[in-house]
N, C-alpha and C. Protein backbone atom coordinates (compact mmCIF):
# COMPACT_ATOMS: atom_id res chain seq x y z
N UNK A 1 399.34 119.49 125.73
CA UNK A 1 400.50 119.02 126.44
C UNK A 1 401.02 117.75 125.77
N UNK A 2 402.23 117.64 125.83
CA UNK A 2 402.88 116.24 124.83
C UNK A 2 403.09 115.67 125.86
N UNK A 3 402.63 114.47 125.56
CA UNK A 3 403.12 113.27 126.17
C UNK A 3 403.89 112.16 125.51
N UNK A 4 405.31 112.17 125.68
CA UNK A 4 406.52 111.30 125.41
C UNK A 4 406.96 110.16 125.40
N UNK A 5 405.92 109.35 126.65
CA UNK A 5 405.62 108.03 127.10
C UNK A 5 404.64 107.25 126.29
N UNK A 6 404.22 107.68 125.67
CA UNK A 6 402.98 107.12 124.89
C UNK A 6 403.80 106.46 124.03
N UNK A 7 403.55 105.18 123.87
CA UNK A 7 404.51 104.24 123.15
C UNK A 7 403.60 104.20 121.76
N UNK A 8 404.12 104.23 120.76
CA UNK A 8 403.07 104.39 119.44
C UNK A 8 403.83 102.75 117.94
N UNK A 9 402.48 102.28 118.21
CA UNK A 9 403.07 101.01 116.81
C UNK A 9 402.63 101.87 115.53
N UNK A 10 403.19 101.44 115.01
CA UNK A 10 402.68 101.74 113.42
C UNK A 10 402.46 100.34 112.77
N UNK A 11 401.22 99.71 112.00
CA UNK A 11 401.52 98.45 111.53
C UNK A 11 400.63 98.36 110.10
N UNK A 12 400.91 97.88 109.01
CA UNK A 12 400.18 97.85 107.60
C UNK A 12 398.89 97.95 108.20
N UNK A 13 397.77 98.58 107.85
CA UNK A 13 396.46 98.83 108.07
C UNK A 13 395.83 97.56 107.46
N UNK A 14 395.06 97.36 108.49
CA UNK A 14 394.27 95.97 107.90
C UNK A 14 392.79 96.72 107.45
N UNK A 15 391.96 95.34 106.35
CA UNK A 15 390.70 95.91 106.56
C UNK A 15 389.91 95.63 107.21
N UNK A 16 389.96 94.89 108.89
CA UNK A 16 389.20 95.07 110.04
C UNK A 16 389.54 96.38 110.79
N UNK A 17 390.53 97.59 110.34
CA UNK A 17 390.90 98.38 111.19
C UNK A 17 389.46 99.27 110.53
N UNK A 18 389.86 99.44 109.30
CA UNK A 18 388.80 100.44 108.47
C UNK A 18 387.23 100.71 109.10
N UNK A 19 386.56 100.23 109.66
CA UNK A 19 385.57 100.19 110.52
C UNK A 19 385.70 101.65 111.38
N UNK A 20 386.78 101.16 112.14
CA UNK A 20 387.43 102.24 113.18
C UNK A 20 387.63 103.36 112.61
N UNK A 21 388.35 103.27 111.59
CA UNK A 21 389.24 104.58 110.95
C UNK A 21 388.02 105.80 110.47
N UNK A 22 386.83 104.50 109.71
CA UNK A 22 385.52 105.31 109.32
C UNK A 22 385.25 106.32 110.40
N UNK A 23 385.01 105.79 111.44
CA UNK A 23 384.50 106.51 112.71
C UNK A 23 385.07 107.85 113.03
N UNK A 24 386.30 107.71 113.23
CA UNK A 24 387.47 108.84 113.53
C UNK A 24 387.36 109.98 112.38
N UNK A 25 386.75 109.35 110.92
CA UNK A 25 387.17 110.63 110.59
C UNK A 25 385.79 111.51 110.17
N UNK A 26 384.98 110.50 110.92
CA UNK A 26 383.36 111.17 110.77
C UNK A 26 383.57 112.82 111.76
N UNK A 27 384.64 113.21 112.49
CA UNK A 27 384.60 114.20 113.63
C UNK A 27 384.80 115.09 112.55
N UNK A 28 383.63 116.12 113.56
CA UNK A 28 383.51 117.22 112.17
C UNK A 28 384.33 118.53 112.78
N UNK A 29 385.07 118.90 113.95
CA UNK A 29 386.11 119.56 113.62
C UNK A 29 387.66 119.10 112.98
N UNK A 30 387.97 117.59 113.18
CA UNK A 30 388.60 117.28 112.13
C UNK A 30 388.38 117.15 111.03
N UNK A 31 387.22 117.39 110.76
CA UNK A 31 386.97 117.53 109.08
C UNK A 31 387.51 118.69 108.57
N UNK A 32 386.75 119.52 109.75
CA UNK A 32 386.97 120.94 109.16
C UNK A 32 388.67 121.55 109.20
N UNK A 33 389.25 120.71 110.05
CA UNK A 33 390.60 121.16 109.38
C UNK A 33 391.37 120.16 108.69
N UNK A 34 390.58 118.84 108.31
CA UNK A 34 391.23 118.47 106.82
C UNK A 34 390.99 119.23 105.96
N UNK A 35 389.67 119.86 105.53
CA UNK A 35 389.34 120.75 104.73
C UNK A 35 389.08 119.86 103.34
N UNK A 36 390.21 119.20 102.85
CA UNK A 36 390.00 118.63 101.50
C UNK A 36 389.47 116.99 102.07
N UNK A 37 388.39 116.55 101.70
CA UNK A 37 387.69 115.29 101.69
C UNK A 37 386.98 114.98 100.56
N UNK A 38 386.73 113.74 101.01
CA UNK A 38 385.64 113.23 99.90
C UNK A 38 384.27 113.70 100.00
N UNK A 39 383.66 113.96 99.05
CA UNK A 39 382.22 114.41 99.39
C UNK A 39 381.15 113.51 100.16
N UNK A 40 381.14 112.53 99.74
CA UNK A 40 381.02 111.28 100.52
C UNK A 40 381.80 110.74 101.77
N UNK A 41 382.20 111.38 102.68
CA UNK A 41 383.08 110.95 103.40
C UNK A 41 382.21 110.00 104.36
N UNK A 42 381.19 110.37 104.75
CA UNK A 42 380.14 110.06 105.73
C UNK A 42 379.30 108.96 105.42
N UNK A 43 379.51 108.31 104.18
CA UNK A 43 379.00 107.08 103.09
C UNK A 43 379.73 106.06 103.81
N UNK A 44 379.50 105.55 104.66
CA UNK A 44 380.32 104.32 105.41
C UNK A 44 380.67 102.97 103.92
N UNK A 45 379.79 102.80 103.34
CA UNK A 45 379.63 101.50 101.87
C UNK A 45 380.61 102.54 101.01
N UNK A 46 381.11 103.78 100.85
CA UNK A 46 381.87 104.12 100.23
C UNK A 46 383.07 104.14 100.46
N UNK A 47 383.31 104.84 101.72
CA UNK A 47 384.55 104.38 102.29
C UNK A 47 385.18 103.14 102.34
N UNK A 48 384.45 102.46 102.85
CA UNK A 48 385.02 100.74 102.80
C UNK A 48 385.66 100.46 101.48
N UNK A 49 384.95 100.64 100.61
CA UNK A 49 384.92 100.48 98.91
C UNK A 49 386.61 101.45 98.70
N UNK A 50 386.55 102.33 98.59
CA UNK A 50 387.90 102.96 98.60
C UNK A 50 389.12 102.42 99.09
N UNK A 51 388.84 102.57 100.58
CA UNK A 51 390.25 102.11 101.28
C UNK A 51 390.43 100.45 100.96
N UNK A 52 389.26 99.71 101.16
CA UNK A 52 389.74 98.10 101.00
C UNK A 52 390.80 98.35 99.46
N UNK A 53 390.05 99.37 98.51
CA UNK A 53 390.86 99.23 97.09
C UNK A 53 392.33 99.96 97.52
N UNK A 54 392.57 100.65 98.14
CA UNK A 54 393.80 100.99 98.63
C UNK A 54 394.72 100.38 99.03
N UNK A 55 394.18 99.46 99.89
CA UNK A 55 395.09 98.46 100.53
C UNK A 55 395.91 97.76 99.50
N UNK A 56 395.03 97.52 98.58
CA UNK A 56 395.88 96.39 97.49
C UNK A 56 396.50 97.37 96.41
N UNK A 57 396.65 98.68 96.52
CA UNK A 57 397.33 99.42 95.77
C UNK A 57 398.66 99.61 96.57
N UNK A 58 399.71 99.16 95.55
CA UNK A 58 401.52 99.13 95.91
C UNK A 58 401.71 100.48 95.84
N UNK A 59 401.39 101.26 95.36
CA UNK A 59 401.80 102.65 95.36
C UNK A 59 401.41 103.02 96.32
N UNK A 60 400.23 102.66 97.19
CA UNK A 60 400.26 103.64 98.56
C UNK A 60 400.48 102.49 100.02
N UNK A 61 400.99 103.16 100.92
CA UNK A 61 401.32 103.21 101.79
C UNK A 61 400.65 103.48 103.25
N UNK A 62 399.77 102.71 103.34
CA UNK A 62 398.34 103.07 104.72
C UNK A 62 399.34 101.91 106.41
N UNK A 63 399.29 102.89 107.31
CA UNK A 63 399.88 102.49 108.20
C UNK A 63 398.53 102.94 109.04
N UNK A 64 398.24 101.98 110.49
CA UNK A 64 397.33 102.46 111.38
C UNK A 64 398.25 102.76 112.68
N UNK A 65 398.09 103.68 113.28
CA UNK A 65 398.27 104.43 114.49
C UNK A 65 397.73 103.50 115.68
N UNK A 66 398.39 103.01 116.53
CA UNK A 66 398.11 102.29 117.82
C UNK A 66 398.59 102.45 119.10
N UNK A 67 397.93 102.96 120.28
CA UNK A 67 398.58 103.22 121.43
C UNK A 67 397.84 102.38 122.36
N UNK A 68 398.48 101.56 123.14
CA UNK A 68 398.21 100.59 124.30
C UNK A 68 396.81 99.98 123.22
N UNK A 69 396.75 98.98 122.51
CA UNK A 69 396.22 98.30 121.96
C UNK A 69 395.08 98.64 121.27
N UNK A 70 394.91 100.39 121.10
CA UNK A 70 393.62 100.71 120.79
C UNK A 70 394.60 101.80 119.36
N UNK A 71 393.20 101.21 117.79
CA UNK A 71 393.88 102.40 117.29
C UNK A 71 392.99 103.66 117.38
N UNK A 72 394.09 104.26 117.11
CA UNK A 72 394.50 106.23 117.32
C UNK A 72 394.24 107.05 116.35
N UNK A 73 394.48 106.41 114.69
CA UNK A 73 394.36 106.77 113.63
C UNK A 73 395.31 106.39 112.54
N UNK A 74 395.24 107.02 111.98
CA UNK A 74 396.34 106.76 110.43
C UNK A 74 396.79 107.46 109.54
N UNK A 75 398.22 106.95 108.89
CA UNK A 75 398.81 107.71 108.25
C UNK A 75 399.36 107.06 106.86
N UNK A 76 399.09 107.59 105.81
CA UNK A 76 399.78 107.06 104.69
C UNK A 76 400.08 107.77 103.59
N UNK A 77 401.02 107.31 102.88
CA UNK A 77 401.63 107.71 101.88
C UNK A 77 400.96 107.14 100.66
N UNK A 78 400.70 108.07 99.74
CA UNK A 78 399.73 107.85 98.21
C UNK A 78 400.42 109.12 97.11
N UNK A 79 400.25 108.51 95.88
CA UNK A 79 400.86 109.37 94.57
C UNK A 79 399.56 109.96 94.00
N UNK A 80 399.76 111.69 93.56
CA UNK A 80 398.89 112.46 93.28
C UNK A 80 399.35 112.70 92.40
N UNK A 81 399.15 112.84 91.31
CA UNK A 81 399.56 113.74 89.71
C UNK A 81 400.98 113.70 89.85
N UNK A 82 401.52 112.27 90.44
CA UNK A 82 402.74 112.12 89.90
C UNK A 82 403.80 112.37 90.99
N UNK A 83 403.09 112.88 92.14
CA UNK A 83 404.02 113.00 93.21
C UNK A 83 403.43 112.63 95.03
N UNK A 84 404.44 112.21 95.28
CA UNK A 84 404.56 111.34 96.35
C UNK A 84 403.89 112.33 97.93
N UNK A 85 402.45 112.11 98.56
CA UNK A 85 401.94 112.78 99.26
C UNK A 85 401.47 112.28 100.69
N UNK A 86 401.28 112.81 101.23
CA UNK A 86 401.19 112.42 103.04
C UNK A 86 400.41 112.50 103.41
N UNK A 87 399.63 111.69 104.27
CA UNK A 87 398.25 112.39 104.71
C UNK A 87 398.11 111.34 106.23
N UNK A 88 397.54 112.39 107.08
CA UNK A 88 397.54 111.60 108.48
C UNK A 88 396.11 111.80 108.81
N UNK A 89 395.51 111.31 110.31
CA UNK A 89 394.37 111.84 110.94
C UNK A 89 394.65 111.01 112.29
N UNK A 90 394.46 112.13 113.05
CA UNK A 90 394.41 111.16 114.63
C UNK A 90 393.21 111.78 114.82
N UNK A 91 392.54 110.40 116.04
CA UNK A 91 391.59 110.70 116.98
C UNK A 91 391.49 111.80 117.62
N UNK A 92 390.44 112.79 117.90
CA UNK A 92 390.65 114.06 118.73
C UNK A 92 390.75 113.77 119.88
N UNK A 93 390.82 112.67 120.19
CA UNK A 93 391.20 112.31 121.89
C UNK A 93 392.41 112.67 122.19
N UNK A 94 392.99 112.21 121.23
CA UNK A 94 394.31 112.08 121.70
C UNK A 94 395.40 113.24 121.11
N UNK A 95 394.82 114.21 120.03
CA UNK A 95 395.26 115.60 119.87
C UNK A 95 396.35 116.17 120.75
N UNK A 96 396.97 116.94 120.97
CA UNK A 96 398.27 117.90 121.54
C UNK A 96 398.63 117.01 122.70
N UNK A 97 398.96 115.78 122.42
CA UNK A 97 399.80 114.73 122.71
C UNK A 97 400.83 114.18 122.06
N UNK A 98 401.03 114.86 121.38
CA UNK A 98 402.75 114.61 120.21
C UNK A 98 402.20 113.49 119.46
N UNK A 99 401.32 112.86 119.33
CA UNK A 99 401.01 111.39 118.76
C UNK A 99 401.60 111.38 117.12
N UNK A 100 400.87 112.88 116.37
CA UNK A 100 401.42 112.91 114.87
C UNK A 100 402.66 113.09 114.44
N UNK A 101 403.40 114.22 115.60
CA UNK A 101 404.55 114.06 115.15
C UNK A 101 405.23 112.70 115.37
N UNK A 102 405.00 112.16 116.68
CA UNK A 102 405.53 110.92 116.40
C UNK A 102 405.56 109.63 116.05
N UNK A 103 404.12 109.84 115.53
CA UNK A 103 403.96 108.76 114.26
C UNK A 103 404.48 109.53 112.65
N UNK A 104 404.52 110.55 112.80
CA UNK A 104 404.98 110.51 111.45
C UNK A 104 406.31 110.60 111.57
N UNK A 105 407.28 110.97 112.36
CA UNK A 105 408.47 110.21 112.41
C UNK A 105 408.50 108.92 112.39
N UNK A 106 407.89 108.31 112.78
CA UNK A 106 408.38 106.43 112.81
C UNK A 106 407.67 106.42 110.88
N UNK A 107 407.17 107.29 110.80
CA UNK A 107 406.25 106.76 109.12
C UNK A 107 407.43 106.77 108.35
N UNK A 108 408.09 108.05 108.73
CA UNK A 108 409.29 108.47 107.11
C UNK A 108 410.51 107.73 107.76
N UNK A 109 410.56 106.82 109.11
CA UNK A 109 412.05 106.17 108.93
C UNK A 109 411.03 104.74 107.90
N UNK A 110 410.00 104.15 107.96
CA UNK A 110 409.33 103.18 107.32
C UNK A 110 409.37 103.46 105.93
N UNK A 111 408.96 104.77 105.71
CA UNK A 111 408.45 105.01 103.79
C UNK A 111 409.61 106.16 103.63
N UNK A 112 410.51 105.77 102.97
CA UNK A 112 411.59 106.64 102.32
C UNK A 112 411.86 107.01 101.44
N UNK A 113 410.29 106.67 100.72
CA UNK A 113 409.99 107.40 99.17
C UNK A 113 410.47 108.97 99.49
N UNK A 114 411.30 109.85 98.56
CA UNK A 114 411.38 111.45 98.93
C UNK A 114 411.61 112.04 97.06
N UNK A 115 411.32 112.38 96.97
CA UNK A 115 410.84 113.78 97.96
C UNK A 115 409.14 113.62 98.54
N UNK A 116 408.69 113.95 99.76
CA UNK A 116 407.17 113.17 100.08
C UNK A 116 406.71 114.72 100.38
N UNK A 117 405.21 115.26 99.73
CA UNK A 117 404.89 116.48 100.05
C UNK A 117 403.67 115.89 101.24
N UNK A 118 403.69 117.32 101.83
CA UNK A 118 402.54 117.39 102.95
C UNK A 118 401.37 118.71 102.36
N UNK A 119 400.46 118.59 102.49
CA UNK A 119 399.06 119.75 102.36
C UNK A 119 398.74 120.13 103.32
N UNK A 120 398.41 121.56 103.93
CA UNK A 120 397.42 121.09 105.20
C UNK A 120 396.94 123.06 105.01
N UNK A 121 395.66 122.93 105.28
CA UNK A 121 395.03 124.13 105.40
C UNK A 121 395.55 125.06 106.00
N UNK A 122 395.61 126.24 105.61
CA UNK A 122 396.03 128.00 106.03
C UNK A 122 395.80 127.82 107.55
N UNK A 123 394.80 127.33 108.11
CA UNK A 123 394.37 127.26 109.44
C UNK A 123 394.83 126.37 110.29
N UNK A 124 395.32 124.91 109.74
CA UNK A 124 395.54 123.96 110.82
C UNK A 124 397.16 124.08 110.83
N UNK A 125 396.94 124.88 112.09
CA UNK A 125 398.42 125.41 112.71
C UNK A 125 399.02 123.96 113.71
N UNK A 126 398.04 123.33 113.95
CA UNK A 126 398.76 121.53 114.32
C UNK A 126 399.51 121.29 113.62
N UNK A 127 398.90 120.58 112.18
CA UNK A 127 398.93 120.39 111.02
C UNK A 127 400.89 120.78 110.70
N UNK A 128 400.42 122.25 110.66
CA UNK A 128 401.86 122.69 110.43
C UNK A 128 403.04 122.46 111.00
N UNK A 129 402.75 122.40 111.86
CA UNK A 129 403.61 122.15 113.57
C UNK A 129 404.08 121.04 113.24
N UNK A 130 403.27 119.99 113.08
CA UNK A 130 403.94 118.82 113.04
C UNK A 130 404.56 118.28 111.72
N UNK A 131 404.65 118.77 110.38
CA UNK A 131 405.08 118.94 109.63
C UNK A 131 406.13 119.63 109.75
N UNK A 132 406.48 121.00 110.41
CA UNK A 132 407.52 121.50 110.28
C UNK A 132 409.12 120.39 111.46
N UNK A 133 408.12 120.46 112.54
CA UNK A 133 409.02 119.11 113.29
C UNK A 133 409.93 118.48 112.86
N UNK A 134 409.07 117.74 111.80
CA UNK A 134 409.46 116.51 110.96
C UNK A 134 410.06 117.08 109.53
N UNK A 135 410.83 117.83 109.62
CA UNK A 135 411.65 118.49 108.36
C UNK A 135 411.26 118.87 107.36
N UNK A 136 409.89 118.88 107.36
CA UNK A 136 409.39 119.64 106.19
C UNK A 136 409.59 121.21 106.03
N UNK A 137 409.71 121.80 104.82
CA UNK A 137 409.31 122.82 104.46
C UNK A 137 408.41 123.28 103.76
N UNK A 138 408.15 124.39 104.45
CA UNK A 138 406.52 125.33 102.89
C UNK A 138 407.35 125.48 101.82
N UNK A 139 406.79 125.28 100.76
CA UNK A 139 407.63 125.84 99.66
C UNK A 139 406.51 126.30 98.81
N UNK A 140 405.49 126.51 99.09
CA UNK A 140 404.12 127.41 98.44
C UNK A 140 402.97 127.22 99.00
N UNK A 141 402.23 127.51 98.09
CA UNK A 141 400.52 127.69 98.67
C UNK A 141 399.98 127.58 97.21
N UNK A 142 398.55 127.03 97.69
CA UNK A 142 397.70 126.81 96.59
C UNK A 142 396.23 126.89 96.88
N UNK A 143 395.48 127.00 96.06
CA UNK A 143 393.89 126.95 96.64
C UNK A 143 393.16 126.23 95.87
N UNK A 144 392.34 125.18 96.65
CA UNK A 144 391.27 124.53 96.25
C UNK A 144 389.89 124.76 97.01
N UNK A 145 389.21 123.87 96.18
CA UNK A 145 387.83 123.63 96.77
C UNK A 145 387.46 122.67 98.25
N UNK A 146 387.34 122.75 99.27
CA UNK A 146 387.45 122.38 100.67
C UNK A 146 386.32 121.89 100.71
N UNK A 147 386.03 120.63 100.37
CA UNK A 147 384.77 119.98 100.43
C UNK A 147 383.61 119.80 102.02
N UNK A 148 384.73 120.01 102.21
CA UNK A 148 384.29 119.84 104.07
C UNK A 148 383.95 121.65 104.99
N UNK A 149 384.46 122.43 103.99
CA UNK A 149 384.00 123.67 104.43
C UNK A 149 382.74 124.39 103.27
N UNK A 150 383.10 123.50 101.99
CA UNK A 150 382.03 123.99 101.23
C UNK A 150 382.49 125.36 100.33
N UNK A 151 383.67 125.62 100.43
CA UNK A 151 384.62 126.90 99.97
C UNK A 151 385.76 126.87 99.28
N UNK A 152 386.61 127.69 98.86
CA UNK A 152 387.40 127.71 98.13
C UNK A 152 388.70 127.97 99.62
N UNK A 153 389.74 127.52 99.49
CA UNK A 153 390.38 128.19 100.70
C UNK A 153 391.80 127.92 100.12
N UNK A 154 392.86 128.21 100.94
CA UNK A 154 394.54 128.25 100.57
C UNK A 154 394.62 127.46 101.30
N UNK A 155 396.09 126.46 100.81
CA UNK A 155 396.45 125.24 101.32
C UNK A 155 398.01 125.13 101.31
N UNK A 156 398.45 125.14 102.24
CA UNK A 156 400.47 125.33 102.03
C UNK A 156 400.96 123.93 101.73
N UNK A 157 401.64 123.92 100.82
CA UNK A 157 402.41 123.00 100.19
C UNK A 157 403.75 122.46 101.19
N UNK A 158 404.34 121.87 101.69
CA UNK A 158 405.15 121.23 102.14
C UNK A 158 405.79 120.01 102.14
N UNK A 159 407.38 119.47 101.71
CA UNK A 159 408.30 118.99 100.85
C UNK A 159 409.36 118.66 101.87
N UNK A 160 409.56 117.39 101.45
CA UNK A 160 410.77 116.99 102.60
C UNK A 160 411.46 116.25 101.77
N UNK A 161 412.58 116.44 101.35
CA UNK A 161 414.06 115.84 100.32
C UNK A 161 414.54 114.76 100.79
């Protein structure tokens, strides 16, 4: 059920949030429909190590997710082989509560890098949903290795101009 009232900040991700963020994405049915992770995801000294180096990278774009003073999760924008890519994760608390679509609307009036692609597994029909919302289109499919399922799987490509 969406809830509309849920007032949502978006604000540069600090690295006292990262603690938190670790936590959220330790949930292993959200793993399983990120599908693509780090193999190490669960390496708390690794993670830190990554994202703190993120932060100070200008090319990407890490925003944290906040509702009534608690964060929710995060969303940011990072360059892959040259092109401009999206990647979110909310808390499963707060799941089929509109939270992604409407943080990732407040993301792309913030980051207006475009063309910005989205990934999201054959399966995470959320995923899609809230991508399609937000003006994206599929414009293919591809398959990788799904570190988090341990498999090879298809992944739809999605592109917003």
């Amino acid at each position: 059920m969406t809830d509309t009232k849920l007032d949502i900040i978006l604000r540069p991700t600090e690295i006292a949030d990262l603690d938190t963020l670790f936590e959220i994405q330790l949930d292993k049915e959200g793993g399983y429909l990120a599908a693509f992770m780090p193999n190490d995801h669960t390496n708390k000294l690794a993670y830190l190590d990554k994202f703190t180096k993120l932060l100070n990278d200008p090319t990407v774009n890490n925003q944290t997710i906040i509702i009534d003073n608690k964060i929710v999760g995060s969303i940011a924008k990072f360059v892959m082989f040259g092109d401009n890519e999206l990647t979110y994760w909310i808390d499963k608390q707060y799941w089929g509560k509109g939270i992604a679509t409407k943080a990732l609307k407040h993301f792309l009036y913030i980051e207006t890098t475009r063309p910005i692609f989205g990934r999201v597994a054959f399966d995470n029909f959320g995923s899609q949903k809230v991508l399609e919302k937000c003006g994206f289109l599929k414009i293919g499919s591809d398959k990788g290795f799904a570190s988090a399922r341990q498999t090879e799987i298809e992944e739809f490509i999605y592109k917003l101009t």
